[in-house]
Protein backbone atom coordinates (compact mmCIF):
# COMPACT_ATOMS: atom_id res chain seq x y z
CA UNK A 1 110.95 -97.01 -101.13
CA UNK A 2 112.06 -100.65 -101.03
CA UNK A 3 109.91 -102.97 -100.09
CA UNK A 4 112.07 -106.09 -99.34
CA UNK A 5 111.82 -106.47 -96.37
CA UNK A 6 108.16 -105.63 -95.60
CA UNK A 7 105.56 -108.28 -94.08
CA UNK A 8 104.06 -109.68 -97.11
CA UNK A 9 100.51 -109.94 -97.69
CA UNK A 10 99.55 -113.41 -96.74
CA UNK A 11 96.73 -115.89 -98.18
CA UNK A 12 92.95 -115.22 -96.66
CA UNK A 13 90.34 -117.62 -96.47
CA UNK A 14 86.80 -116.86 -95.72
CA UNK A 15 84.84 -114.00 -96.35
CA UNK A 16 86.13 -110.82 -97.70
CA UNK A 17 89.57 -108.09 -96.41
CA UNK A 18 86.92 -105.66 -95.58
CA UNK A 19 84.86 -108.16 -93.04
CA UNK A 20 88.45 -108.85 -91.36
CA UNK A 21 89.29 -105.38 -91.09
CA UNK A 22 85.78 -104.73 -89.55
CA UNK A 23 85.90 -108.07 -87.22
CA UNK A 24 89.42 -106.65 -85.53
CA UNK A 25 88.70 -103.19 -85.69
CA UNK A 26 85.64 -103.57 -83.23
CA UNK A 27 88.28 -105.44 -80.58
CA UNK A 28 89.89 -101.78 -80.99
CA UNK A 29 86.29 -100.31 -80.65
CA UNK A 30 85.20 -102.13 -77.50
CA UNK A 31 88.93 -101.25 -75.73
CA UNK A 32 88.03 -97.38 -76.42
CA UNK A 33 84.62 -97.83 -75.03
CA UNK A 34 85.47 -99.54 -72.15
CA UNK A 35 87.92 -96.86 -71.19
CA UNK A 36 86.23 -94.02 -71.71
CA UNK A 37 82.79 -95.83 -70.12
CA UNK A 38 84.04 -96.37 -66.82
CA UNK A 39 84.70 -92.91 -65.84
CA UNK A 40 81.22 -91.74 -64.91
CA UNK A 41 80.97 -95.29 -62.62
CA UNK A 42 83.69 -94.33 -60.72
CA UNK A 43 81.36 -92.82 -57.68
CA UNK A 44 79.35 -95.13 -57.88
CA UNK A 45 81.82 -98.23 -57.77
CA UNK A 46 83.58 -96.78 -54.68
CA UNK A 47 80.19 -95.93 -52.94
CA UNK A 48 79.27 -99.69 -53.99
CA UNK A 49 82.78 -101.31 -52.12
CA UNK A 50 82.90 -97.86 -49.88
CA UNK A 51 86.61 -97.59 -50.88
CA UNK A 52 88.24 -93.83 -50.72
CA UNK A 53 89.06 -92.61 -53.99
CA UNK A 54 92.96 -92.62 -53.13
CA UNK A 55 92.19 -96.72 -53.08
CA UNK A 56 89.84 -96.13 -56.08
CA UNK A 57 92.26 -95.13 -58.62
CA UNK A 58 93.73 -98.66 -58.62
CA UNK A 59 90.88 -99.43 -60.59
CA UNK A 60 92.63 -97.40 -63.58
CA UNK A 61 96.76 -98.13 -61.96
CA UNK A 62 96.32 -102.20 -62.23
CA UNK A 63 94.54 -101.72 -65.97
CA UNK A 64 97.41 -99.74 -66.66
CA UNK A 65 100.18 -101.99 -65.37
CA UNK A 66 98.77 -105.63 -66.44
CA UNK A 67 98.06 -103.85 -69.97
CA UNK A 68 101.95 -102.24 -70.54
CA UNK A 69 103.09 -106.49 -69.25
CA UNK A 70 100.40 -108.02 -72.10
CA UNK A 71 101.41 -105.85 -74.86
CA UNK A 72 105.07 -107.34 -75.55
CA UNK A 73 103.97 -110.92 -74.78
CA UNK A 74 100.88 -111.60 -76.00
CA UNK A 75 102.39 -109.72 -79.80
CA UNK A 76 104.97 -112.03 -79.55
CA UNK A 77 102.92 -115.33 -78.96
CA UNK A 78 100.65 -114.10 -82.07
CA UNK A 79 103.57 -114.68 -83.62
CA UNK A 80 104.03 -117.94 -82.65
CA UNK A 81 100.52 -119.14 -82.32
CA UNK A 82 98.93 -117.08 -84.67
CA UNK A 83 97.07 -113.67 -84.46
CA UNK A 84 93.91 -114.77 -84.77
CA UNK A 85 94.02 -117.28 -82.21
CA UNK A 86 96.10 -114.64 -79.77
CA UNK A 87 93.12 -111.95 -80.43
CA UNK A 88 90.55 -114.41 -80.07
CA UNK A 89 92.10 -115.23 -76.62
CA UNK A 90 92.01 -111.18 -75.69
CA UNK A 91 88.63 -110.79 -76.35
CA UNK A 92 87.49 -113.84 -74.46
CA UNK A 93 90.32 -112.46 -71.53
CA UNK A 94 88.24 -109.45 -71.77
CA UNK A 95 84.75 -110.29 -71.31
CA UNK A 96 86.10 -112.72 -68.23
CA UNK A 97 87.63 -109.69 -67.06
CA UNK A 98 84.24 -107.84 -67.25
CA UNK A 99 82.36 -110.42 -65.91
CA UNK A 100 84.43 -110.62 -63.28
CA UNK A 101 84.22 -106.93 -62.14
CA UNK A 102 80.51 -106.55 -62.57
CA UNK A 103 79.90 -109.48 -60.07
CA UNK A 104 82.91 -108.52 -58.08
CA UNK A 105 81.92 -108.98 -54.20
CA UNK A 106 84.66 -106.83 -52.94
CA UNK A 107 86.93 -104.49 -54.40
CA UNK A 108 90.00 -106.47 -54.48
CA UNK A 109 88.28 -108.98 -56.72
CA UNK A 110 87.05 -105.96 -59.17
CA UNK A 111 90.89 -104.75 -59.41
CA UNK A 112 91.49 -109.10 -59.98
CA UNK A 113 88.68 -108.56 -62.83
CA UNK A 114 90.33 -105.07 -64.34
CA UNK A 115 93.70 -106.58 -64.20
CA UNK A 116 92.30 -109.69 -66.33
CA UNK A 117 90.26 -106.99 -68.72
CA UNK A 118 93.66 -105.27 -69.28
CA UNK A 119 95.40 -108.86 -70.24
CA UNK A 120 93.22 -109.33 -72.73
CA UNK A 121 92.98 -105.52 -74.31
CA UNK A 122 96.83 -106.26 -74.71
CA UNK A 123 95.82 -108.64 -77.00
CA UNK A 124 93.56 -106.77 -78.86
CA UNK A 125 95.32 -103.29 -79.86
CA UNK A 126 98.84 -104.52 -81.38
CA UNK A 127 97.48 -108.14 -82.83
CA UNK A 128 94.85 -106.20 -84.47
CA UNK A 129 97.78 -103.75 -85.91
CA UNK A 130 99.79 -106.88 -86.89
CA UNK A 131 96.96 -108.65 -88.75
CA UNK A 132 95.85 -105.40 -90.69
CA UNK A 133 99.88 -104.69 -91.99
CA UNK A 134 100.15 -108.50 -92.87
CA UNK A 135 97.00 -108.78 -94.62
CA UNK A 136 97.14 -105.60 -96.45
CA UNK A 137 98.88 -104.80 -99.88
CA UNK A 138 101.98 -102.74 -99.41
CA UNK A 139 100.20 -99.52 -101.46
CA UNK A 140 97.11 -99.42 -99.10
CA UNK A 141 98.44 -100.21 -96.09
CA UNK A 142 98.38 -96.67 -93.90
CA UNK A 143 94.78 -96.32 -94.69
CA UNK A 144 93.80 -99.11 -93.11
CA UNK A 145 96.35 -98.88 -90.51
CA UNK A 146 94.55 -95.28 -89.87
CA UNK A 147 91.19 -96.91 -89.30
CA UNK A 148 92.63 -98.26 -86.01
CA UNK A 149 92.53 -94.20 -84.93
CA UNK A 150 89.19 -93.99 -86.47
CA UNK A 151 87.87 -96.75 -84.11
CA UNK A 152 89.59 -96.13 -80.79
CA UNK A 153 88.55 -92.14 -81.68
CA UNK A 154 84.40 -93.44 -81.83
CA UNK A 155 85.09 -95.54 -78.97
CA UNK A 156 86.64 -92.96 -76.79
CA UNK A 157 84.23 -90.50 -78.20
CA UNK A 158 80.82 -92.57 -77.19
CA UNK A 159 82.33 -94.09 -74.18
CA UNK A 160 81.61 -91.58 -71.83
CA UNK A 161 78.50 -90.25 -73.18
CA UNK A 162 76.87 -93.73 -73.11
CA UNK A 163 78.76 -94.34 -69.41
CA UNK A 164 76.71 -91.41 -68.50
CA UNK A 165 73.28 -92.97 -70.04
CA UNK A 166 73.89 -96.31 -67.99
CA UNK A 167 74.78 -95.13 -64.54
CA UNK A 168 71.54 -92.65 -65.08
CA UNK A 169 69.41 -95.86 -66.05
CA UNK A 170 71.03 -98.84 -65.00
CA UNK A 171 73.42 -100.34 -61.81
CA UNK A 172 76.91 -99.46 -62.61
CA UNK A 173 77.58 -104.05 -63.34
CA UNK A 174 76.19 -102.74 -66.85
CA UNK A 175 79.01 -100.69 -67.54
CA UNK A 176 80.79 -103.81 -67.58
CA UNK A 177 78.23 -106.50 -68.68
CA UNK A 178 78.08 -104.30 -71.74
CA UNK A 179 81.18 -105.95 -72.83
CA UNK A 180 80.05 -109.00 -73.03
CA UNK A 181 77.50 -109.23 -76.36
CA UNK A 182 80.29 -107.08 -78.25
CA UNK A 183 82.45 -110.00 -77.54
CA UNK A 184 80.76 -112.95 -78.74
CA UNK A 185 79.74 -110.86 -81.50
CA UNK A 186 83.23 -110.12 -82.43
CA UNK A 187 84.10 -114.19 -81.58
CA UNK A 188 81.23 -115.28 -83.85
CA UNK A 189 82.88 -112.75 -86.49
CA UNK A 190 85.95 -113.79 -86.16
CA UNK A 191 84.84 -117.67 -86.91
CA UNK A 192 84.10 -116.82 -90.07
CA UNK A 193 88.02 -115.42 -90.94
CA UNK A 194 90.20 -117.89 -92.08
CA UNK A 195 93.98 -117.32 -92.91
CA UNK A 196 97.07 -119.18 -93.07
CA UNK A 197 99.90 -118.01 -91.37
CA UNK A 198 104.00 -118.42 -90.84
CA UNK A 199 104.26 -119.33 -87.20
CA UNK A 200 107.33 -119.37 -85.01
CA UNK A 201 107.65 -122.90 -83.82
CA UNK A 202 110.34 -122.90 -81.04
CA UNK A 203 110.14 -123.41 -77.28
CA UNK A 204 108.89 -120.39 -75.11
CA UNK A 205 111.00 -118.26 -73.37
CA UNK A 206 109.48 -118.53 -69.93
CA UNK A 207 112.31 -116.93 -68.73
CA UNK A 208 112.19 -113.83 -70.66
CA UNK A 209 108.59 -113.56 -70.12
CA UNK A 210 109.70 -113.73 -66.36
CA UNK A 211 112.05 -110.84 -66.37
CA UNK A 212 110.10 -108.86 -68.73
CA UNK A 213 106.88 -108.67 -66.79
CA UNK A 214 108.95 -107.97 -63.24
CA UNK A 215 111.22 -104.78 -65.29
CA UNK A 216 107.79 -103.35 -67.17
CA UNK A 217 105.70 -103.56 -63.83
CA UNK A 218 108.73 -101.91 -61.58
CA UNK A 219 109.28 -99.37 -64.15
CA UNK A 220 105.77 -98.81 -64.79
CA UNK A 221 104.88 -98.20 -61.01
CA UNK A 222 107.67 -96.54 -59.91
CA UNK A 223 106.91 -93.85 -62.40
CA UNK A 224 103.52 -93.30 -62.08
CA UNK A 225 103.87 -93.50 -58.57
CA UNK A 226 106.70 -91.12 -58.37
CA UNK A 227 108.34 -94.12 -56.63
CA UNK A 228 112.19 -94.04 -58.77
CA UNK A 229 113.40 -96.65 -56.71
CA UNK A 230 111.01 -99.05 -58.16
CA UNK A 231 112.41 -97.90 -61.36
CA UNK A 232 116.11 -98.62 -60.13
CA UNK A 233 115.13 -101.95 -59.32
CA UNK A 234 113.45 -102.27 -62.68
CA UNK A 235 116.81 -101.06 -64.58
CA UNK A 236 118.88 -103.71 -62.48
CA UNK A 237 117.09 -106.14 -63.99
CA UNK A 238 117.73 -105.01 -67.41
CA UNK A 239 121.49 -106.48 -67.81
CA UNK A 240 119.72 -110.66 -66.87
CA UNK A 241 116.99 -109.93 -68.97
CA UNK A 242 119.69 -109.05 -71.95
CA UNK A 243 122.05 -111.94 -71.12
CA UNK A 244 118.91 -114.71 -71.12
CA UNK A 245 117.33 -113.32 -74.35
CA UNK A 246 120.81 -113.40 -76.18
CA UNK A 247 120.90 -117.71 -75.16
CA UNK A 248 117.21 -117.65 -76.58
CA UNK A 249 116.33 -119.46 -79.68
CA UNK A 250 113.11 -117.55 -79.99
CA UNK A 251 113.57 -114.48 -77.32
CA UNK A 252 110.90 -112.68 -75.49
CA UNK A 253 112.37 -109.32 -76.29
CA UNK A 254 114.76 -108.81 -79.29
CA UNK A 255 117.88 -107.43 -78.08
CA UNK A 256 118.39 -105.93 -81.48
CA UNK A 257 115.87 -103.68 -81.34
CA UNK A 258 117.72 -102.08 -78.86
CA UNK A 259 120.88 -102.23 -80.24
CA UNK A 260 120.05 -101.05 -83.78
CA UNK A 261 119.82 -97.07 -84.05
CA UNK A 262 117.05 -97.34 -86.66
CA UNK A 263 114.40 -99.14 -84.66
CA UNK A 264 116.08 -97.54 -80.84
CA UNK A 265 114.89 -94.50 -82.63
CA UNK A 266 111.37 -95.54 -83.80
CA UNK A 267 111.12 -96.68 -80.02
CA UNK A 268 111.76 -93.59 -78.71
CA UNK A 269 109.75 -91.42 -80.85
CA UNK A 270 106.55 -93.62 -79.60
CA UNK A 271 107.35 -93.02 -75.94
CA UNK A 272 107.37 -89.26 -77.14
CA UNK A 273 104.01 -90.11 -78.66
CA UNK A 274 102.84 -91.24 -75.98
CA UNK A 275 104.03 -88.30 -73.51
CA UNK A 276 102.48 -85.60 -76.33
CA UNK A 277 99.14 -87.45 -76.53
CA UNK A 278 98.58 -87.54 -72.30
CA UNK A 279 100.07 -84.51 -71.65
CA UNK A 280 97.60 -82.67 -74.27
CA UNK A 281 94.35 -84.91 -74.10
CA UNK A 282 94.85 -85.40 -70.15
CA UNK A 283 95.35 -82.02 -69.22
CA UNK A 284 93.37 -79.66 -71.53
CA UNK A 285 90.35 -79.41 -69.45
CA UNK A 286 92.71 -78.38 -66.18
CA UNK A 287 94.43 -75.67 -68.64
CA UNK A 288 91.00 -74.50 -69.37
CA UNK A 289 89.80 -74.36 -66.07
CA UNK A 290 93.32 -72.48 -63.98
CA UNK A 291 94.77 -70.50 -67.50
CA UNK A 292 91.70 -69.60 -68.98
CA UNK A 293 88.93 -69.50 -66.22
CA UNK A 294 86.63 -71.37 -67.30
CA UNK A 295 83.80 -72.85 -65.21
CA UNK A 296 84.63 -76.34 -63.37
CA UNK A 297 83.10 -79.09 -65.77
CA UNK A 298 82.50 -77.48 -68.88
CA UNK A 299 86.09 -77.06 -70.12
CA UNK A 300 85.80 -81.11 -69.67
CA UNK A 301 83.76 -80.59 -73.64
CA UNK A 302 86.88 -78.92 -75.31
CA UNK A 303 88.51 -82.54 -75.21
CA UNK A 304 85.65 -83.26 -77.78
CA UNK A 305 87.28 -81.39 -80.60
CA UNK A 306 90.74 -82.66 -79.86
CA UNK A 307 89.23 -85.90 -80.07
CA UNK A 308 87.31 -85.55 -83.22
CA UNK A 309 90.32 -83.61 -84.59
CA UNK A 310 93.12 -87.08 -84.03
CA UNK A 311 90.60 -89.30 -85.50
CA UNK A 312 90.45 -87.75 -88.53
CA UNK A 313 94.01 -87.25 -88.67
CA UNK A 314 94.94 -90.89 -88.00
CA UNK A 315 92.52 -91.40 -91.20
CA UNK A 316 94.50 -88.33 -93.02
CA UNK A 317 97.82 -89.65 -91.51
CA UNK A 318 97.22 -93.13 -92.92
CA UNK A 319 96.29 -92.15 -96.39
CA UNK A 320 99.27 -89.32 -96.59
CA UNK A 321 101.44 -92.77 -95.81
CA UNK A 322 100.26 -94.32 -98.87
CA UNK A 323 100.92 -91.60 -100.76
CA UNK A 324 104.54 -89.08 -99.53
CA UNK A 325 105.92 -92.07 -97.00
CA UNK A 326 105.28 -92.87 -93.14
CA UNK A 327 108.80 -90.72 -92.48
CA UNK A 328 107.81 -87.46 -94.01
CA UNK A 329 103.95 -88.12 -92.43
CA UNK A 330 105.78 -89.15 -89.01
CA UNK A 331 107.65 -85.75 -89.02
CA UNK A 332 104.83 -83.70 -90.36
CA UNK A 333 103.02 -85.02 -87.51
CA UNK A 334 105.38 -83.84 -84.55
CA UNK A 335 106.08 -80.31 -86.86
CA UNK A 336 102.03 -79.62 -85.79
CA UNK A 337 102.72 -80.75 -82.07
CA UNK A 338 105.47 -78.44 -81.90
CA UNK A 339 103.40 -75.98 -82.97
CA UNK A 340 100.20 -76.46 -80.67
CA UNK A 341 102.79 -77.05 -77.86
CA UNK A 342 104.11 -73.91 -78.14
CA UNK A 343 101.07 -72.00 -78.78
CA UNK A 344 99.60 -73.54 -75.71
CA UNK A 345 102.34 -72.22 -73.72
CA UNK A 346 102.92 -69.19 -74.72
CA UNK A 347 100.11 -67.80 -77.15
CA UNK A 348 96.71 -68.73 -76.13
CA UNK A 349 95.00 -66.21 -74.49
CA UNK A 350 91.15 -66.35 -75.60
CA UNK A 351 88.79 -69.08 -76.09
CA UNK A 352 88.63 -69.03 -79.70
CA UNK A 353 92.23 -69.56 -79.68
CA UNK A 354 92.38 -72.25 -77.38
CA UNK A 355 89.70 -74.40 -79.09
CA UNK A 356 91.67 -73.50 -82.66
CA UNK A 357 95.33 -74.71 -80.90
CA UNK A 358 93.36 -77.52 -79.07
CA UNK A 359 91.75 -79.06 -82.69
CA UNK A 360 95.61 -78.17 -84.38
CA UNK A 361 96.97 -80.43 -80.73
CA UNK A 362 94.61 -82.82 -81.83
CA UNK A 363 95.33 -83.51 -85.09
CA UNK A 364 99.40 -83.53 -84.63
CA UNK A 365 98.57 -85.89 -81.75
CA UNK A 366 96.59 -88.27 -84.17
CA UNK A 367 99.35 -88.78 -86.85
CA UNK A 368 102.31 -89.50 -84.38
CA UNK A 369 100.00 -91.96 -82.75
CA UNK A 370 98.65 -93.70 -85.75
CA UNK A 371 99.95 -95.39 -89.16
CA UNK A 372 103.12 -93.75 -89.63
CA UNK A 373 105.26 -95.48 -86.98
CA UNK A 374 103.48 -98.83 -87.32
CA UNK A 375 104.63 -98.59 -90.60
CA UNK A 376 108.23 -97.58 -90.14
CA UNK A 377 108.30 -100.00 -87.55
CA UNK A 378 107.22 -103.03 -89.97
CA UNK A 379 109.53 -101.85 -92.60
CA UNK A 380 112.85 -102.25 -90.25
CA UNK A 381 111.76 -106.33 -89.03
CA UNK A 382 111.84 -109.62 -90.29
CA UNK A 383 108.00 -110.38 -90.82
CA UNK A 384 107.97 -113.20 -88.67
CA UNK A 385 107.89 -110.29 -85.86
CA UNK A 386 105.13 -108.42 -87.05
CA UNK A 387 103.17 -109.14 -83.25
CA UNK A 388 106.21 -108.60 -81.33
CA UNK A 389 107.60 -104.99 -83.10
CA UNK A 390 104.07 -103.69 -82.87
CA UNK A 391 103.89 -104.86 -79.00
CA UNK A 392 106.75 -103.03 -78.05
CA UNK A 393 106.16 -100.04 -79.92
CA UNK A 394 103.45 -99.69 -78.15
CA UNK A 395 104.83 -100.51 -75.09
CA UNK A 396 107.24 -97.50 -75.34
CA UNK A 397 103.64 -95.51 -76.02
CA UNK A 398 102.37 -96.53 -72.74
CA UNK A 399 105.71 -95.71 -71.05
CA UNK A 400 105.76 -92.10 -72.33
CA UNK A 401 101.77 -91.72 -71.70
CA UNK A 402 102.85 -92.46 -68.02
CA UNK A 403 105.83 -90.04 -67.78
CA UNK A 404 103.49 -87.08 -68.98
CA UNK A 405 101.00 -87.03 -66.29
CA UNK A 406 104.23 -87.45 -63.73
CA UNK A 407 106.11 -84.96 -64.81
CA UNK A 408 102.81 -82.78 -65.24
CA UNK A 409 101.83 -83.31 -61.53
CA UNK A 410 105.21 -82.32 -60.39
CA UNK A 411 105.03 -79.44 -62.47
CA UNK A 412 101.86 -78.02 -61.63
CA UNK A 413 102.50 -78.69 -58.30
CA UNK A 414 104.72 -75.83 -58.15
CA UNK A 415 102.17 -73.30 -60.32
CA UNK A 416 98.85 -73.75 -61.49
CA UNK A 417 99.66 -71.54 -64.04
CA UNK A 418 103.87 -71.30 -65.13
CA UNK A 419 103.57 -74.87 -64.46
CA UNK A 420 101.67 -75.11 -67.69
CA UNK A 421 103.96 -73.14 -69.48
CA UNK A 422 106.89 -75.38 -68.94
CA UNK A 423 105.09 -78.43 -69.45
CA UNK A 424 103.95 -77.52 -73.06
CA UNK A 425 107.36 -76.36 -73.61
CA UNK A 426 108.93 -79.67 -72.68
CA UNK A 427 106.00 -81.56 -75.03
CA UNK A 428 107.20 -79.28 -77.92
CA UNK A 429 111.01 -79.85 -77.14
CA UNK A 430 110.61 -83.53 -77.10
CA UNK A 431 108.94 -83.61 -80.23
CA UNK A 432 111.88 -81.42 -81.90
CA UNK A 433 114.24 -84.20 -80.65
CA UNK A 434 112.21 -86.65 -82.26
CA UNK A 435 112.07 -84.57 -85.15
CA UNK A 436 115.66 -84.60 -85.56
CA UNK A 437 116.28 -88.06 -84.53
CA UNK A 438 113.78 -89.51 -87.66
CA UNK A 439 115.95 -87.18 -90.20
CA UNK A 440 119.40 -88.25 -88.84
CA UNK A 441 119.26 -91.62 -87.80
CA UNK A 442 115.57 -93.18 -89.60
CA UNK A 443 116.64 -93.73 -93.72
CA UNK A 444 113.60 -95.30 -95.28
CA UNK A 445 115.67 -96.41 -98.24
CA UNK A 446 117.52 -98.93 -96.65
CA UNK A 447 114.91 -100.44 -94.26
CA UNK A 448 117.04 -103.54 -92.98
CA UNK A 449 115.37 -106.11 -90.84
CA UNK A 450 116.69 -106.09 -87.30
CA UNK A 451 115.89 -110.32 -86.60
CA UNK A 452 118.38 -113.00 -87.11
């Protein structure tokens, strides 16, 4: 595999790889917690600002939109300002955020304080990718790409668990004001790591950012909201945004990546990552409860084993990187969601079965999510746009983890049951098309950058 025209490791200062790795890794540790603490506050936050829970879930809808808007910007301006300083910047973002929605005196101010949180966590998750693949030699550099699974997995893993422990103990502010320790911890870490970096130095594109933000937040809404002609209006914008980023001398959004089949491809295969991951992790409990009767609330625990299950395989995925390639690891990855889609629709039948598909889910779920694509992704871009190619690969995550539980609802609208069946048909399908699209269009051998 040639490795021309992958980021180079650059020149560290300061104390040692492994404290860096551990310094951004807990950024990735604190996001997970946070969003798997706030779900047993929930009562209690809408009893607090007596909001009804159709209000409530904008508490979840404006993280969710600010975060997909962050994610493309903030990547890029680590590339022009440097990472550290960009992640620095999230994590301080973040604990405003939380400060502001634990002292929140109405509700609109919490979603103000969630929406700034959600900024700042869009500095945290691809930054913290970038810096890992720039920092790391070439021959070790799914491993520690995997970790990132590993830590969002113990995050998401705890979060609830100790969510549960505060609200039983504590006001629900702490759920928030939790946040804040972690971060100057990780700031007071992050002092100590010094690096030298290639930054862009060019004007910003204040105009791309512009036309970005409005297309991702139409698009964004107007799917989960079931809303299309918010995502008309997001697509109209499309053809500006194109024509101002092509005048750029240092544009928002690279038009290439669009325009190239290799990355286009990568892109797409993360929005199918995404729609696997929510349509599995979201909606196993509910397929426990109306397909295999089990009690309200207790198939809520078989999300614990396909949790545990993608961890380790983001680990396994990252080292099986290092060793066979991210392409054959990528595709090895969406082989095992084909298969635990299609057991889930049409096979499973008794519990043993469903936790055995649900840990297989799992584990397919963790590879497509984790190293492989980062990886692929690096390997096709000039590595002055490590931030940015990482941003919007995960910005085509968030856009397929929002289809999934759209085109679920409509689905099981119709049958509690059959509408199962066809969703975890359409997860496998999509992942066959990916399939295909990696061994057709994605050739590893001639990984050409896609920048000017």
């Amino acid at each position: 595999m040639s490795s021309k025209f992958l980021p180079t490791r650059q020149n560290s200062k300061g104390l040692s790889h492994g404290f860096m790795l551990v310094t951004f890794l807990s950024g990735i540790f604190m996001g997970a917690l946070d969003h798997g603490i706030v779900g047993p506050a929930l009562s209690s936050i809408f009893s607090a600002y007596q909001v009804d829970p159709s209000w409530g879930v904008w508490s979840f809808t404006i993280y969710t939109l600010t975060f997909a808007v962050s994610i493309p910007i903030l990547g890029k301006l680590s590339d022009r300002f440097g990472r550290k300083t960009m992640f620095a910047f999230g994590i301080i973002l973040f604990a405003l955020g939380s400060l502001v929605a634990a002292f929140a005196p109405s509700f609109s101010v919490f979603l103000i304080g969630r929406a700034i949180q959600a900024i700042g966590a869009g500095g945290i998750f691809p930054i913290t990718a970038a810096q890992i693949a720039a920092t790391t030699p070439i021959e070790k550099r799914g491993k520690a790409m995997g970790l990132i699974g590993v830590s969002f997995g113990v995050g998401s893993i705890l979060g609830p668990t100790i969510g549960g422990l505060i609200i039983s103990y504590a006001d629900w502010q702490w759920i928030f004001l939790i946040n804040i320790p972690i971060s100057i911890l990780i700031l007071l870490m992050l002092s100590a790591v010094k690096q030298t970096q290639e930054n862009v130095i060019k004007p910003i594109d204040i105009k791309g950012i512009v036309l970005l933000s409005v297309i991702i937040l139409s698009v964004m809404y107007g799917i989960s909201s079931s809303q299309w002609m918010y995502v008309l209006l997001g697509a109209v914008f499309v053809p500006l945004l194109v024509r101002v980023e092509r005048k750029q001398a240092d544009p928002i959004m690279n038009v290439l990546y669009f325009t190239k089949s290799h990355t286009l491809t990568l892109l797409i295969a993360s929005a199918v990552s995404g729609f696997v991951m929510a349509t599995s992790a979201n909606f196993l409990p509910l397929f426990g409860e109306n397909v295999m009767g089990l009690v309200k609330g207790k198939a809520g625990y078989l999300v614990a084993p396909f949790a545990i299950s993608s961890m380790l395989a983001s680990l396994v995925g990252g080292i099986l990187v290092d060793k066979i390639g991210a392409k054959k690891v990528l595709q090895l990855g969406f082989i095992i969601s084909v298969l635990g889609g299609l057991s889930l629709a049409l096979w499973v039948n008794t519990l043993v079965l469903f936790v055995a598909v649900t840990i297989v889910m799992g584990f397919g779920v963790g590879i497509i999510i984790g190293a492989p694509l980062n990886v692929l992704i690096l390997q096709a871009v000039d590595p002055k746009e490590t931030g940015a190619a990482i941003g919007y690969l995960s910005l085509f995550r968030s856009l397929g983890s929002t289809m999934g539980p759209t085109i679920a609802g409509k689905l099981l609208a119709l049958s509690s049951v059959t509408g199962f069946t066809y969703l975890f048909m359409i997860s496998a399908f999509v992942s066959v098309v990916s399939i295909l699209m990696l061994v057709v269009v994605v050739k590893t051998k001639r990984n050409l950058p896609v920048a000017n």
